[in-house]
Protein backbone atom coordinates (compact mmCIF):
# COMPACT_ATOMS: atom_id res chain seq x y z
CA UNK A 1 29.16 -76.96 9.44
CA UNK A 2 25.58 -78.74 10.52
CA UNK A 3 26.94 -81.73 12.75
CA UNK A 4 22.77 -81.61 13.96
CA UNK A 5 20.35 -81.13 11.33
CA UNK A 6 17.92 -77.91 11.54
CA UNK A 7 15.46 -79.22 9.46
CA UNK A 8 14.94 -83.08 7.98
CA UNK A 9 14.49 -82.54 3.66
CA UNK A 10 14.12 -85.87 2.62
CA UNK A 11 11.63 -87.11 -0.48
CA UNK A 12 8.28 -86.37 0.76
CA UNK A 13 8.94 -82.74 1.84
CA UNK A 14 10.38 -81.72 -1.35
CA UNK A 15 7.76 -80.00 -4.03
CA UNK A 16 7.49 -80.94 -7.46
CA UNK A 17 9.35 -77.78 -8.09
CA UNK A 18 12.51 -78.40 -6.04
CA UNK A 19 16.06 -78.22 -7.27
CA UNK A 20 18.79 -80.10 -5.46
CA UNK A 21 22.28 -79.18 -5.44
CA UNK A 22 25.34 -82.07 -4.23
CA UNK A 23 28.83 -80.32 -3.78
CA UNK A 24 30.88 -82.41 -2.70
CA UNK A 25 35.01 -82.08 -3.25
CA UNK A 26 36.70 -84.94 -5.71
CA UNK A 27 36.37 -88.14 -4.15
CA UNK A 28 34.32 -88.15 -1.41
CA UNK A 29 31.77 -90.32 -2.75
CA UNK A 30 28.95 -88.08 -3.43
CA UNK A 31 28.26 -90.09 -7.09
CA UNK A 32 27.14 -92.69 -4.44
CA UNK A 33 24.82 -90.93 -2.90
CA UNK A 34 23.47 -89.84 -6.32
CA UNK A 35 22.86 -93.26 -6.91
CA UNK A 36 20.90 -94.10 -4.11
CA UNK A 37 18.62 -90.82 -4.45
CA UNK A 38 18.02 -91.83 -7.89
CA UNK A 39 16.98 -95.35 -7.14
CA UNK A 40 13.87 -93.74 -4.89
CA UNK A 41 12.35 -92.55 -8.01
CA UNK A 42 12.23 -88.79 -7.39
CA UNK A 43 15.34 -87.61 -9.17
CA UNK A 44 17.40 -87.41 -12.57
CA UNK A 45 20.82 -86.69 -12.48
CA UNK A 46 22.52 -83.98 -14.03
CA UNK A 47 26.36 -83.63 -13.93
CA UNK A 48 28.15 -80.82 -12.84
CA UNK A 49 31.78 -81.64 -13.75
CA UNK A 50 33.73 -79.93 -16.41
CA UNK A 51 35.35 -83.33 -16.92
CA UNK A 52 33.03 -85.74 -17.36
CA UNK A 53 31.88 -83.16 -20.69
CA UNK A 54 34.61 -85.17 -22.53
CA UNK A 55 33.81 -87.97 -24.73
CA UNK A 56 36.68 -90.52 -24.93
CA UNK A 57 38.30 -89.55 -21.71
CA UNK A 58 37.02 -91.61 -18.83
CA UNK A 59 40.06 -93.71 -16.14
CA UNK A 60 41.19 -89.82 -15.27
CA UNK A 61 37.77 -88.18 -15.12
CA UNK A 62 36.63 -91.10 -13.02
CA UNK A 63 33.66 -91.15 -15.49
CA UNK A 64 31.16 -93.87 -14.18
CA UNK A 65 31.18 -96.93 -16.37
CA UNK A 66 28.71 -97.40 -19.50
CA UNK A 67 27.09 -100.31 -17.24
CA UNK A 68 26.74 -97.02 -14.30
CA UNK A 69 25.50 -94.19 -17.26
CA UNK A 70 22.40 -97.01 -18.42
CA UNK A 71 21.06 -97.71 -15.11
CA UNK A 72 22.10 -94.20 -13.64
CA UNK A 73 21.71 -91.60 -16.81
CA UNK A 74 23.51 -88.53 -16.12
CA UNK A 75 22.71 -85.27 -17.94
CA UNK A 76 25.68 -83.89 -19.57
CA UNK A 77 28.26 -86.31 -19.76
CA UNK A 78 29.88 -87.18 -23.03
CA UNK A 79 28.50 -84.20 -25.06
CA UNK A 80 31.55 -82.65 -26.66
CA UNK A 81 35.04 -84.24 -27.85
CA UNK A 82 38.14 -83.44 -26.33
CA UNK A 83 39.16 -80.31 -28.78
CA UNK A 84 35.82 -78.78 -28.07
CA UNK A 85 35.43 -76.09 -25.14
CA UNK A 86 32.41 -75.44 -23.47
CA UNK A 87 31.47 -72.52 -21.48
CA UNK A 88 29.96 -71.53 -17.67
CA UNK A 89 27.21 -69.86 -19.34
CA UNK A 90 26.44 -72.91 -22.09
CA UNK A 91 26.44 -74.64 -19.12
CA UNK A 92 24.29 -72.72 -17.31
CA UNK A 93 22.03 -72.62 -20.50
CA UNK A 94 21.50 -75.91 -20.64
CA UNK A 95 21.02 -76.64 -17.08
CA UNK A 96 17.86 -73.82 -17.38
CA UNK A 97 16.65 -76.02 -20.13
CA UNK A 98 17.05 -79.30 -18.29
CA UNK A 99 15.63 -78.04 -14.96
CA UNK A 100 12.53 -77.11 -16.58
CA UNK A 101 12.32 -80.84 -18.82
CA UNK A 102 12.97 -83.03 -15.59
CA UNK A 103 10.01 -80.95 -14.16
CA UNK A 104 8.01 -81.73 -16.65
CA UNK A 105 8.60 -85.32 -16.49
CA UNK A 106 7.35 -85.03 -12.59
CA UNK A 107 11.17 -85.50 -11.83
CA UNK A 108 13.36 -83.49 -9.46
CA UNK A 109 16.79 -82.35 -10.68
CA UNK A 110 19.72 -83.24 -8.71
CA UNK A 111 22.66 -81.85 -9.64
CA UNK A 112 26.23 -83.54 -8.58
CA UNK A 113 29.65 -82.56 -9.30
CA UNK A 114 32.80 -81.25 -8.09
CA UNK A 115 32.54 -78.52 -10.51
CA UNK A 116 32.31 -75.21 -8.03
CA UNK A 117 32.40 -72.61 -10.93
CA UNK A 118 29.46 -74.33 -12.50
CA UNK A 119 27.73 -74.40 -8.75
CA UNK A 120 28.67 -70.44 -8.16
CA UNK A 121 27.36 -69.66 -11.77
CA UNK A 122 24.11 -71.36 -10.69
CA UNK A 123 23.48 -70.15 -6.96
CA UNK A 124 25.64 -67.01 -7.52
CA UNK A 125 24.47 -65.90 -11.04
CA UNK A 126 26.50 -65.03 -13.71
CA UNK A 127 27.80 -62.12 -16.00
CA UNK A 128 26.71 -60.90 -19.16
CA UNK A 129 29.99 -61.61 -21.13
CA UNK A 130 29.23 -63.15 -24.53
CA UNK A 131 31.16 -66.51 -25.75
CA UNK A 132 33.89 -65.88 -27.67
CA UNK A 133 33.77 -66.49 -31.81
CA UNK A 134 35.36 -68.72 -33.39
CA UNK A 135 37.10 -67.08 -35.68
CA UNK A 136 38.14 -64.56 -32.59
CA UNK A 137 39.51 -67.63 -30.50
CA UNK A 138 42.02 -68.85 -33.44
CA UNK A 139 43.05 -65.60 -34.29
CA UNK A 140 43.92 -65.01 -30.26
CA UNK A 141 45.49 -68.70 -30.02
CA UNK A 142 47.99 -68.49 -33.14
CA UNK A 143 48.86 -65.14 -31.91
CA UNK A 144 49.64 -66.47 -28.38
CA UNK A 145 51.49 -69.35 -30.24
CA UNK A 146 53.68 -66.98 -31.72
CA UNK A 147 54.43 -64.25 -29.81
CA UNK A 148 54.04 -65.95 -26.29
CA UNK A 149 51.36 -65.11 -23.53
CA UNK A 150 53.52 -61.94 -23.28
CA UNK A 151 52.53 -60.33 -26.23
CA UNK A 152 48.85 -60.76 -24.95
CA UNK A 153 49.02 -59.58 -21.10
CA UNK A 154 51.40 -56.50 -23.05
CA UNK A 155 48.04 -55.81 -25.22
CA UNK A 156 45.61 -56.55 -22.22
CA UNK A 157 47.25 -53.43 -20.34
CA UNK A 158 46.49 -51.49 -23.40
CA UNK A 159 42.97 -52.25 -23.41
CA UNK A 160 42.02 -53.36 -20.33
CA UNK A 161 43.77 -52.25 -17.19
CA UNK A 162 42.04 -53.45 -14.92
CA UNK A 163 41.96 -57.21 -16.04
CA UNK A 164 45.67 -56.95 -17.37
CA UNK A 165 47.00 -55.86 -12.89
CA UNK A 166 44.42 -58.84 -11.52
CA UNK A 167 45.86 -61.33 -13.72
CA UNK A 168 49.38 -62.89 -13.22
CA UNK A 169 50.83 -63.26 -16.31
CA UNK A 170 51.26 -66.81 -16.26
CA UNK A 171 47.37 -66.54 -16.25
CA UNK A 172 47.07 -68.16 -19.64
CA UNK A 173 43.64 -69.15 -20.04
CA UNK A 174 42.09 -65.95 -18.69
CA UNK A 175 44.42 -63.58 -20.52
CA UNK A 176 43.47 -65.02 -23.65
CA UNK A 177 40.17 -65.16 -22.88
CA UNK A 178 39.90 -61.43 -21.74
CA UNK A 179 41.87 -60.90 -24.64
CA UNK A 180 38.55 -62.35 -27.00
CA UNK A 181 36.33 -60.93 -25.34
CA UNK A 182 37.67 -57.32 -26.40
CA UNK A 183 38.61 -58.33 -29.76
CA UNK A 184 35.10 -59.34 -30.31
CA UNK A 185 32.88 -56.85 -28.53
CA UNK A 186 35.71 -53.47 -28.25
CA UNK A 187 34.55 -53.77 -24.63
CA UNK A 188 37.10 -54.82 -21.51
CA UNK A 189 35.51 -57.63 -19.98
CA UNK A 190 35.87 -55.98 -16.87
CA UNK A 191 33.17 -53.63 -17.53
CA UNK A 192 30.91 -56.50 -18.86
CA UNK A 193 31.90 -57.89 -15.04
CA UNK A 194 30.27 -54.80 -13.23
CA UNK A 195 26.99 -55.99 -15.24
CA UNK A 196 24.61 -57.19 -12.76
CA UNK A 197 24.52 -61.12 -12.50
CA UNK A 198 21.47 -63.27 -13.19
CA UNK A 199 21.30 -66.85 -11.46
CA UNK A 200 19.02 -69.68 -12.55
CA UNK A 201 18.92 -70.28 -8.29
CA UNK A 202 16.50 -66.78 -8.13
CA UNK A 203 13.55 -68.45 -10.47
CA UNK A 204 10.53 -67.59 -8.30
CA UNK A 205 8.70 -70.75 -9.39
CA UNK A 206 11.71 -73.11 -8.26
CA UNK A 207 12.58 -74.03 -4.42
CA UNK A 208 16.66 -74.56 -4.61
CA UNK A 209 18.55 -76.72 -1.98
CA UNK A 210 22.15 -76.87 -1.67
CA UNK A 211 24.41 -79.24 0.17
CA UNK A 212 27.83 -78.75 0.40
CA UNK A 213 30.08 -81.89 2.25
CA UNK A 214 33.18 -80.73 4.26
CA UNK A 215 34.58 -84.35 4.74
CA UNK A 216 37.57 -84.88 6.40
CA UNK A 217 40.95 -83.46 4.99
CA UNK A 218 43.03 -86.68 6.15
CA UNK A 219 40.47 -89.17 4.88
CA UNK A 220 39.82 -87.41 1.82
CA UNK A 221 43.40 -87.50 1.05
CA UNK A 222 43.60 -91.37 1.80
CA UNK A 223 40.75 -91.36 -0.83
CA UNK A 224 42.25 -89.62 -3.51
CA UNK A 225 45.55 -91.67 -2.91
CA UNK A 226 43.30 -94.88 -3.49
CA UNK A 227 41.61 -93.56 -6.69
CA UNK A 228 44.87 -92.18 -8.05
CA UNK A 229 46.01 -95.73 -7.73
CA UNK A 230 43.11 -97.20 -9.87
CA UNK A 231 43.45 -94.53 -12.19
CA UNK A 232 46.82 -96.23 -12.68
CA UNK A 233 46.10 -99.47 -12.65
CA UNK A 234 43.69 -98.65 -15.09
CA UNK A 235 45.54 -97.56 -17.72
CA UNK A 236 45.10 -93.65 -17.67
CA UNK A 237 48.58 -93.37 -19.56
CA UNK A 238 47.52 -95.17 -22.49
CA UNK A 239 44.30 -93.69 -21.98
CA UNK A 240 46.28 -90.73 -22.70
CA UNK A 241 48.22 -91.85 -25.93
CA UNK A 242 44.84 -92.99 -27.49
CA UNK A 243 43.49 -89.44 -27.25
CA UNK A 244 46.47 -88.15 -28.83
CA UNK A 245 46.38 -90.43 -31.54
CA UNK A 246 42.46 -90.01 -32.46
CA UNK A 247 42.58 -85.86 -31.77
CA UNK A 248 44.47 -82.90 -32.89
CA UNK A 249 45.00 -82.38 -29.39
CA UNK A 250 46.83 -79.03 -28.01
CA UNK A 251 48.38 -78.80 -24.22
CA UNK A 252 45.90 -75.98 -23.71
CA UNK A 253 43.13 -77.30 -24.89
CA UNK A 254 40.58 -77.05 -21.60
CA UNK A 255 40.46 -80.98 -21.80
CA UNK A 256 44.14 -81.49 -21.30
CA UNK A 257 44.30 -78.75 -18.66
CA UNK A 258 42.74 -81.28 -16.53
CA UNK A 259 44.53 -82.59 -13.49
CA UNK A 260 46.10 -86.05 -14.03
CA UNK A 261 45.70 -85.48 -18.04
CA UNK A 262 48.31 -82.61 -17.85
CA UNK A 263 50.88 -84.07 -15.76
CA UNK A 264 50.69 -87.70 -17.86
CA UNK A 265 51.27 -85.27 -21.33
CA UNK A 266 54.43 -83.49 -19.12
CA UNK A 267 55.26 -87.35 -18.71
CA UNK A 268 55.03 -88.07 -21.94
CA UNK A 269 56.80 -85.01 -23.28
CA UNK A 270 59.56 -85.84 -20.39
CA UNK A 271 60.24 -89.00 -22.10
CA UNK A 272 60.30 -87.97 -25.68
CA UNK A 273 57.60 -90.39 -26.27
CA UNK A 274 56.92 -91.35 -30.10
CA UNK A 275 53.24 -90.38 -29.72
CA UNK A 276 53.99 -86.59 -30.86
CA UNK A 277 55.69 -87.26 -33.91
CA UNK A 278 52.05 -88.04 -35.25
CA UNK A 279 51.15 -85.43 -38.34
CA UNK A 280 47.64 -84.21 -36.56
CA UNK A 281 49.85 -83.22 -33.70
CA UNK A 282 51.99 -80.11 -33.13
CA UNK A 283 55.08 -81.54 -31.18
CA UNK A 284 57.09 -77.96 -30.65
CA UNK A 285 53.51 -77.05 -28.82
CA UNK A 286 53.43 -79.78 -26.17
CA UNK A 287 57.51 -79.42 -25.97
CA UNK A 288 57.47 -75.86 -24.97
CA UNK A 289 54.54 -76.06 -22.42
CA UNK A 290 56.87 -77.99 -20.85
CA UNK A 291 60.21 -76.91 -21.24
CA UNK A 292 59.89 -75.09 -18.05
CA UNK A 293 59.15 -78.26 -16.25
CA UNK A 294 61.94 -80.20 -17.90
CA UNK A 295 62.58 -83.52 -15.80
CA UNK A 296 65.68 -83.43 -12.93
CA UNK A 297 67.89 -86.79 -13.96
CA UNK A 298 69.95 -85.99 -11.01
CA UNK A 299 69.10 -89.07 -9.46
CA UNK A 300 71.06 -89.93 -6.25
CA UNK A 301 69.88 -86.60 -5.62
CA UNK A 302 66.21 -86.48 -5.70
CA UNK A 303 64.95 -89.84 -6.24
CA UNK A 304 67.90 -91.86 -3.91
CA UNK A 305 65.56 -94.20 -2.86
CA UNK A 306 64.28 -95.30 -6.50
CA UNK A 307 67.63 -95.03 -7.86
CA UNK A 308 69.12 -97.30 -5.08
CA UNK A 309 66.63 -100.19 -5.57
CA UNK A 310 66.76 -100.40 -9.73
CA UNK A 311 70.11 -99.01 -10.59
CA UNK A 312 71.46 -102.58 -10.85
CA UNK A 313 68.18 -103.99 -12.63
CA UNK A 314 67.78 -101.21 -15.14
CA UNK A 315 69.60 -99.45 -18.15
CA UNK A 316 69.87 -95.91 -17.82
CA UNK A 317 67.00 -95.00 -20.34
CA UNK A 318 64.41 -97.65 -18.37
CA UNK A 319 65.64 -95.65 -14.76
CA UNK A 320 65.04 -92.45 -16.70
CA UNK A 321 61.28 -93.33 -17.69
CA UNK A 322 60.89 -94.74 -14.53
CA UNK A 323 61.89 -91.72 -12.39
CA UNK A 324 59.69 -89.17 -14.77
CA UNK A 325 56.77 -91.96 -13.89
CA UNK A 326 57.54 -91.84 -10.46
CA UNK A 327 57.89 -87.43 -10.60
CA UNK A 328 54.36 -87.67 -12.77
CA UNK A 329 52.25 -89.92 -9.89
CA UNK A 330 53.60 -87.44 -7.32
CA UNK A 331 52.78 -84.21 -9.19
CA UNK A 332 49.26 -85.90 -10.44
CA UNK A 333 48.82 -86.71 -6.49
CA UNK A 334 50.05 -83.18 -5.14
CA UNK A 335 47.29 -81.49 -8.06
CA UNK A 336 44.79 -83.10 -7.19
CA UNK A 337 44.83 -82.60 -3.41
CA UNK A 338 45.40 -78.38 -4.67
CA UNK A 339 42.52 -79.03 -6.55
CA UNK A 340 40.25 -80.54 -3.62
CA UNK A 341 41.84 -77.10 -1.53
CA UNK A 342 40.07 -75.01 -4.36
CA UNK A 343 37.07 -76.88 -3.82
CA UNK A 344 36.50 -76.75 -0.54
CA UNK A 345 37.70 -72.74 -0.81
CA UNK A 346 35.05 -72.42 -3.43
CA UNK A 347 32.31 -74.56 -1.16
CA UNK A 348 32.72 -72.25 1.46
CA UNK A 349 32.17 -69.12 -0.28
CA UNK A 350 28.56 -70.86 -1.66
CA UNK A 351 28.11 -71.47 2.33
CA UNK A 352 28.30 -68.15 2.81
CA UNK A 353 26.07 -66.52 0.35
CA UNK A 354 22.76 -66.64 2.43
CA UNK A 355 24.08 -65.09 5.15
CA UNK A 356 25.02 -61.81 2.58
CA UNK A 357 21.74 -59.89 3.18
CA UNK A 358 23.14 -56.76 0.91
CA UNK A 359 24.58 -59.29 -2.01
CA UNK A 360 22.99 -57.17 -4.73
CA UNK A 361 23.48 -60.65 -7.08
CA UNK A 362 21.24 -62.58 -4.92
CA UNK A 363 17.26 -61.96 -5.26
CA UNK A 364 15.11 -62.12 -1.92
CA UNK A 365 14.00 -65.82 -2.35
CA UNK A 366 17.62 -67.28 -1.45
CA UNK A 367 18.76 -71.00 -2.15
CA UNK A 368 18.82 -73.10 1.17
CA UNK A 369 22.25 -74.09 1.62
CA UNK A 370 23.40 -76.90 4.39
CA UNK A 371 26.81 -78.10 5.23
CA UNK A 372 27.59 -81.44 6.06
CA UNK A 373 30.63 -82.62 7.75
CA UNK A 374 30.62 -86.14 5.81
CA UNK A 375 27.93 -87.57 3.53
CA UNK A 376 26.18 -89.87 5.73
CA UNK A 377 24.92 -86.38 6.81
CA UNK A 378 23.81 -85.18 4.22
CA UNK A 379 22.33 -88.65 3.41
CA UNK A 380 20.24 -88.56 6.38
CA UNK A 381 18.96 -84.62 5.23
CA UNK A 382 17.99 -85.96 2.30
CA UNK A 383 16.61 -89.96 2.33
C-alpha cells in the first residue's frame, strides 16, 4: 500500500476520457469522498453496489437518503424491485453504456461501491456465459424446492464435472446457476469459463484509474459496529416486515441474501413471526432455510448475561424474542465484518493485476491501480 504518493491525479490532470474507480470495503466512508469529488464539477456518480439495485430496501443497504440521491444522483440505484435479479454482465452492460453518456456530457465517471465482483468484472473482464432464461430459472428453482440442492449438485456431476468438485454443495446460488446455464445452452459453464474474458477497463479510447482503500481493520470494525447500530435504531426490522408484506419475497432471492436482510428474516422465522402467514408468501420456504439455524433457548447457557438481567422483568416468550434479537445483532455484526474480509481479499487481487505481465485477460494498455491506506489518501491523489 502507497503511504507516499507516486504520482498526484487530481482534476486538472485527468482527460476528458478518464474513468475513475473508488473501492473501498463497507463503511469506510468512501460515499463521502464521492460527494466531495462530485461537488468540483468533474464527475457523475455511478454505483457499484449490488445492494443499493433494490428499490424499497434502504436502513440495511445504507442507501443515501432521497435528500443525498437529488443533490448527489447516483447511476444505478433503485432500478429493479426486490424479486428481480440482476446480473455481473447487465451490470457491466450498462456501465459500457453509461461510461460512454457521462463522456458525452463532458463528465468523468466515477464509480463507487463496495461491490468487488462488479469492480473485477470491469478491470478484470468477464466471461462469455449468457444470462439465464426465465423460463430456465423457474424450472431450476421449483426443482431445487423440491428435491433439495442435492438433487442439483447430483445432476451437476453428471454434466459438469468440473463445476460440480469446485463447488461445495452447500453452494446454492452457484449450483443452480451452473445448473441454468447447461439447461439452457447443453454447454458446462465451465467451458464457457475457459472463453477468453473481455473488460470494459481495455477500451483504447478510455484512461482507467483505480483506487482501492486498505483502512484500518480495528477502526473499520468500530465503524461497522456504529452503522450496525443506526441500522437498528432505524428500523431495519420493520424495514424488513414491509418488504415482506408488499413482495412475494423468497429467502433466496439475491435481495434477501444480503447481509443484515438474511439474518433479520432468520430472526423473524426464529420467532414465528405472523408476517409469513401472508398468502403472497411461501412460509415452509423461509422455515426450512432456516431450520438448520434453529435458535438455542438454552439460556443460562449461552446468553447468562441477558438472561440474568431480564429473567425477573420478562415472561418467557418476551426473553425468547429478546435472546433471538440479541443472537440476530451478533450474527448481522459477525457477517458483515466476513463480508468486509471478502472485500479486502477481493481488493487485493485487483491490486495485483498490473503487476501480471502474462495475464492473457488483461490487454497492454492496463488500468492504473493505487492503494491507499485510509481515504484521506486517496483524497489527496485525487482533489
Amino acid at each position: 500500500m502507497n503511504k507516499t504518493l507516486p504520482s498526484r491525479l487530481n482534476n486538472s490532470s485527468l482527460n476528458d476520457h478518464s474513468v475513475v474507480c473508488l473501492m473501498a470495503p463497507t463503511a469506510s466512508g468512501k460515499t463521502a469522498l464521492a460527494y466531495e469529488l462530485f461537488d468540483t464539477g468533474r464527475f457523475e456518480l455511478i454505483s457499484v453496489d449490488s445492494a443499493l439495485i433494490y428499490q424499497d430496501m434502504d436502513i440495511g443497504t445504507a442507501k443515501p437518503t432521497k435528500v443525498e440521491l437529488e443533490r448527489y444522483p447516483h447511476h444505478l440505484v433503485d432500478i429493479i424491485d426486490p424479486t428481480q435479479s440482476y446480473s455481473v454482465a447487465q451490470f457491466v452492460q450498462d456501465v459500457g453504456v453509461l461510461i460512454d453518456q457521462i463522456h458525452q456530457n463532458g463528465k468523468i465517471p466515477l464509480l463507487v461501491g463496495g461491490t468487488m465482483m462488479y469492480f473485477m468484472a470491469l478491470i478484470d473482464g468477464i466471461s462469455a456465459v449468457p444470462d439465464s432464461d426465465d423460463a430456465i430459472r423457474n424450472h431450476v428453482e421449483s426443482w431445487r424446492q423440491v428435491e433439495g440442492i442435492g438433487a442439483l449438485y447430483d445432476y451437476l456431476a453428471q454434466v459438469d464435472p468440473v463445476t460440480h468438485q469446485r463447488l461445495k454443495p452447500n453452494d446454492t446460488q452457484r449450483i443452480t446457476r451452473a445448473v441454468e446455464v447447461y439447461l439452457q445452452t447443453k454447454t458446462p459453464i465451465s467451458t464457457w469459463q475457459e472463453q477468453p474474458k473481455s473488460a470494459l477497463s481495455q477500451n483504447p479510447d478510455q484512461d482507467w484509474h483505480a483506487l482501492g482503500i486498505f483502512p484500518d481493520r480495528a477502526w473499520l470494525h468500530d465503524r461497522i459496529q456504529l452503522r450496525l447500530d443506526i441500522m437498528w435504531q432505524d428500523g431495519l426490522i420493520d424495514e424488513v416486515i414491509r418488504l415482506l408484506e408488499r413482495y412475494p419475497l423468497t429467502p433466496n432471492m439475491p435481495s434477501m441474501r444480503a447481509v443484515g436482510y438474511r439474518q433479520v428474516l432468520e430472526y423473524l422465522v426464529a420467532i414465528d413471526h405472523p408476517i409469513f402467514n401472508l398468502p403472497h408468501l411461501d412460509k415452509a420456504l423461509f422455515y426450512q432455510a432456516f431450520d438448520d439455524q434453529s435458535l438455542d433457548f438454552d439460556l443460562k447457557k449461552n446468553h447468562s448475561k441477558l438472561f440474568q438481567k431480564n429473567q425477573a422483568l420478562l415472561p418467557e416468550k418476551d426473553l425468547q424474542n429478546a435472546v433471538a434479537c440479541h443472537q440476530m445483532q451478533n450474527k448481522a455484526l459477525y457477517a458483515t465484518r466476513q463480508l468486509a474480509k471478502r472485500q479486502f481479499t477481493w481488493l487485493r487481487k485487483l491490486a495485483q493485476l498490473q503487476n501480471i505481465d502474462s495475464k492473457p485477460s488483461l490487454s497492454p494498455k492496463t488500468v492504473k491501480i493505487q492503494s491507499f491506506k485510509d481515504m484521506a489518501l486517496a483524497k489527496s491523489y485525487l482533489c
